[in-house]
Protein backbone atom coordinates (compact mmCIF):
# COMPACT_ATOMS: atom_id res chain seq x y z
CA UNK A 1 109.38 86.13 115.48
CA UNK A 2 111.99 83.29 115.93
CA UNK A 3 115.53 84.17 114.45
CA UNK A 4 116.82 80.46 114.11
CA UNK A 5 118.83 79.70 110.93
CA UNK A 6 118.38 76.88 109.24
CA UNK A 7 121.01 74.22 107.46
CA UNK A 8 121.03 74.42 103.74
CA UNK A 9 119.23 73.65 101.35
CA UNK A 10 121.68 71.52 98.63
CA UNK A 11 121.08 72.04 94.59
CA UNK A 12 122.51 71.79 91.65
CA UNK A 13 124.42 75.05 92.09
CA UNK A 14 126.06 73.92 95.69
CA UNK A 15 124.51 74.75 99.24
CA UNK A 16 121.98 77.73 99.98
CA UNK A 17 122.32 78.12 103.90
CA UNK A 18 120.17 81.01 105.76
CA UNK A 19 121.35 82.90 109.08
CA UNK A 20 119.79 85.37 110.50
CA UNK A 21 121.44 88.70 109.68
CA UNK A 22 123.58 91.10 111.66
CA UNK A 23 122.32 94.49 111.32
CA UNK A 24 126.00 95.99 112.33
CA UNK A 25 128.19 93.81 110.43
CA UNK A 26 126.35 92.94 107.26
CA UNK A 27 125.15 96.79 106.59
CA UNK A 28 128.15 97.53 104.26
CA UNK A 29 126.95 94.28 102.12
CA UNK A 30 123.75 95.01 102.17
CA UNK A 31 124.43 98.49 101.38
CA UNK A 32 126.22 97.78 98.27
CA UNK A 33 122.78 95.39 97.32
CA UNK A 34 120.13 97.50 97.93
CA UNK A 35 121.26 100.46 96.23
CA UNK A 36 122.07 98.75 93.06
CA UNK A 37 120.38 99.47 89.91
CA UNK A 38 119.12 95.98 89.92
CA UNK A 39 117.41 96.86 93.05
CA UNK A 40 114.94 99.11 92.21
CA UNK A 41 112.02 97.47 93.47
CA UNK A 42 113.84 97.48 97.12
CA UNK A 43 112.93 100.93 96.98
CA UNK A 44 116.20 102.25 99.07
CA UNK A 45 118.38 103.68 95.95
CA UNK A 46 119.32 106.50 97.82
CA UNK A 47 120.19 104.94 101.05
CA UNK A 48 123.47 105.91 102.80
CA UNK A 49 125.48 102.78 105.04
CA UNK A 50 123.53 104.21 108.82
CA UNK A 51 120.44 104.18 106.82
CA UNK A 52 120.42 100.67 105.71
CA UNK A 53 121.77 99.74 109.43
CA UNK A 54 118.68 101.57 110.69
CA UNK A 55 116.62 100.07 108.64
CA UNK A 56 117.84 96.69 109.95
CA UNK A 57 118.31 97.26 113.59
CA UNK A 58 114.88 98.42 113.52
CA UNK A 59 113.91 95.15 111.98
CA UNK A 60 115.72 93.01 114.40
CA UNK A 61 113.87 94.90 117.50
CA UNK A 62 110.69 94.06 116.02
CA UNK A 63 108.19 91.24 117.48
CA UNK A 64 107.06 90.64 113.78
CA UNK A 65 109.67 91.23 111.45
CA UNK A 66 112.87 89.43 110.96
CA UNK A 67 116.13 90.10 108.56
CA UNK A 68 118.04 86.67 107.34
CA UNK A 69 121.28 86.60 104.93
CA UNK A 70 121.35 83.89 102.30
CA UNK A 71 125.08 82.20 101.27
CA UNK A 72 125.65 79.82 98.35
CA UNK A 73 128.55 77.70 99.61
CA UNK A 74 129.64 80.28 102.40
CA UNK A 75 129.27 83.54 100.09
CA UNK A 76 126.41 85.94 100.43
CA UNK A 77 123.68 86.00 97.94
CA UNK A 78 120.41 87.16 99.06
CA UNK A 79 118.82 88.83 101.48
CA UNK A 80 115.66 87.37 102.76
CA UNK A 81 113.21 89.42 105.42
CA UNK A 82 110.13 87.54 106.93
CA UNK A 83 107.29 89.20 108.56
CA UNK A 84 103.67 88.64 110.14
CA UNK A 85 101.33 90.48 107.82
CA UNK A 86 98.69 90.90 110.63
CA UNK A 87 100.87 93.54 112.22
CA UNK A 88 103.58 94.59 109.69
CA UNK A 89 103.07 95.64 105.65
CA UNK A 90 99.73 94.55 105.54
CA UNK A 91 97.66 95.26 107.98
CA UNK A 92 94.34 96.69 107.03
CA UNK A 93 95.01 95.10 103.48
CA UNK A 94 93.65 91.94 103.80
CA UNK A 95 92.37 89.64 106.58
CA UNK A 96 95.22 87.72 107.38
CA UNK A 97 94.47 83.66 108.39
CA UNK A 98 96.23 81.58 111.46
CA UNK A 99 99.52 80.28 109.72
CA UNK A 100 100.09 83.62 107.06
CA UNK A 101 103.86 84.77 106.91
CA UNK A 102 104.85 87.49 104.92
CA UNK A 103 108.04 87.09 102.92
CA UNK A 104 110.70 89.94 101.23
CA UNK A 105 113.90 88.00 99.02
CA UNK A 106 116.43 90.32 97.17
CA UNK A 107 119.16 88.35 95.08
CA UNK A 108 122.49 90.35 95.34
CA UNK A 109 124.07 92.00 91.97
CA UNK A 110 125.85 89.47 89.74
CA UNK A 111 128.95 90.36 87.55
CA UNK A 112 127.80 87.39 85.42
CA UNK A 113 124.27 86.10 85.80
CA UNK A 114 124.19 82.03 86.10
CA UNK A 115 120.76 81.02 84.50
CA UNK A 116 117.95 79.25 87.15
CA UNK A 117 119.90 81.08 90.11
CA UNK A 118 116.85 83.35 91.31
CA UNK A 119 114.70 80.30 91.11
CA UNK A 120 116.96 78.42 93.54
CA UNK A 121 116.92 81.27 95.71
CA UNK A 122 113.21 81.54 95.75
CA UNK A 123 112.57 78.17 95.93
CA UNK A 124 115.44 77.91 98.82
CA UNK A 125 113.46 80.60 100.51
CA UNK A 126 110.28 78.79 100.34
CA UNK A 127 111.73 75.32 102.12
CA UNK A 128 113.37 77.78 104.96
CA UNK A 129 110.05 79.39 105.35
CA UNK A 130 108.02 76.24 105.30
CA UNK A 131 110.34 74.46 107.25
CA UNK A 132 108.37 76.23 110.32
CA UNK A 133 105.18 73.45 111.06
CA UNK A 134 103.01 76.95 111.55
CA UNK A 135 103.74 78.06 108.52
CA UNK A 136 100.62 77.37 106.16
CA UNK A 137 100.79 80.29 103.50
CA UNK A 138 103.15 82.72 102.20
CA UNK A 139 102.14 86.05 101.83
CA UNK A 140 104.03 88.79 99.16
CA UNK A 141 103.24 92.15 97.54
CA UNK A 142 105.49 93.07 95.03
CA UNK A 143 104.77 95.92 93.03
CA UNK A 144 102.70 95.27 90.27
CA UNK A 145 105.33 96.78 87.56
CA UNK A 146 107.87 93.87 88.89
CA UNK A 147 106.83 91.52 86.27
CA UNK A 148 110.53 89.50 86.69
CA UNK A 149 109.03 88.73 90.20
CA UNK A 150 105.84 88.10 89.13
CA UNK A 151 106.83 85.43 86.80
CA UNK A 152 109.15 83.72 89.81
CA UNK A 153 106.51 83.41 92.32
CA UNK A 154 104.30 82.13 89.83
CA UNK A 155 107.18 79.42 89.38
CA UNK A 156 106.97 78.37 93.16
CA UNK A 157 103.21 78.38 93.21
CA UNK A 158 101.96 81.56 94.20
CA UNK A 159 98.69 82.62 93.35
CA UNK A 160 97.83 86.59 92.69
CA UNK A 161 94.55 87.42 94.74
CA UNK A 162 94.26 91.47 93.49
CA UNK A 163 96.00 94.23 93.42
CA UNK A 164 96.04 96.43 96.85
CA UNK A 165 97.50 100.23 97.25
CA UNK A 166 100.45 100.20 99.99
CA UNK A 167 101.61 104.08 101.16
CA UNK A 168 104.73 103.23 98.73
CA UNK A 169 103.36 100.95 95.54
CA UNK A 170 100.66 99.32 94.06
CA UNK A 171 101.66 96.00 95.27
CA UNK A 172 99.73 93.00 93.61
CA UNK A 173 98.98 90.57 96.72
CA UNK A 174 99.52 86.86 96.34
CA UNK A 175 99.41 83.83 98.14
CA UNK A 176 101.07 80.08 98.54
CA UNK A 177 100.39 77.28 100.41
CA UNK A 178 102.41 74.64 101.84
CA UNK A 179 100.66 72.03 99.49
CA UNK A 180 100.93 74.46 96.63
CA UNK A 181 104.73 74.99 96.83
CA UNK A 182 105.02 71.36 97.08
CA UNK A 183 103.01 70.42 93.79
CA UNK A 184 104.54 73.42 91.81
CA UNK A 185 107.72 73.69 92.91
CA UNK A 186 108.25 69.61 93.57
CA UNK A 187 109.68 69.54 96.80
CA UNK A 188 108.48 68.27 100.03
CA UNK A 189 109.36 70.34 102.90
């Protein structure tokens, strides 16, 4: 998969820019992320610092898979991993169609929450990834006890399909379109 960044996204909370992410030199920040309390669902609580660069060097070898840091106005604030569900996360699950990319987004851990921030995150997500002309559906399985998640994706105009057993969750599998972001989320990208 391509690793081009993209220039940012402008809301009311400043400038959401995407790059993709340096498995070396962003471990210690991601680190600190995905073994907060807050990121339970990221399922790597326990990880040590070479784990979490593992994890993401492996990513950044990979054909299908690809790692991207998210800043608000220059400073780090998600993570944001993109994948092609006919070869990684999925495969076997469903039958995947031409144009299907799969999407992970973690928000980093906030000393003081700012209301509508995750939804700018998602919804800066969803431009990036539709930004792509190939793109014509999103594809996400967050577990199905992650209603927070749930409730978000709804927001941007993903549709649950069923719920489908992955080796590590029961993952409910869900699904937007280009046209569906656009009417739900009321952008045009």
């Amino acid at each position: 998969m391509s690793t081009t960044s993209r220039t940012g996204t402008t809301t009311d909370l400043g400038t959401f820019t995407i790059r993709p992410l340096d498995p070396i030199e962003d471990a210690e920040l991601l680190h600190g992320w995905v073994t907060h309390p807050k990121a339970a669902f990221w399922m790597m609580q326990e990880a040590k610092l070479h784990d979490v660069e593992r994890e993401y060097m492996a990513i950044a070898a990979s054909e299908y898979h690809d790692a991207f840091l998210g800043s608000l106005d220059g400073e780090p604030v998600f993570l944001m991993e993109r994948y092609d569900p006919a070869h990684v996360e999925l495969v076997g699950l469903y039958e995947p169609a031409p144009g299907d990319v799969g999407m992970h987004f973690l928000v980093a851990p906030a000393e003081t929450p700012v209301h509508g921030f995750t939804r700018a995150v998602i919804t800066a997500v969803m431009e990036h990834l539709f930004a792509d002309p190939t793109t014509a559906r999103v594809v996400v399985e967050p577990d199905v006890r992650n209603t927070a998640v749930h409730a978000l994706n709804e927001a941007v105009g993903f549709v649950p399909e069923r719920e489908i057993e992955k080796p590590e969750k029961r993952a409910l599998l869900s699904f937007c379109t280009r046209e569906r972001f656009e009417q739900t989320a009321g952008v045009t990208v």
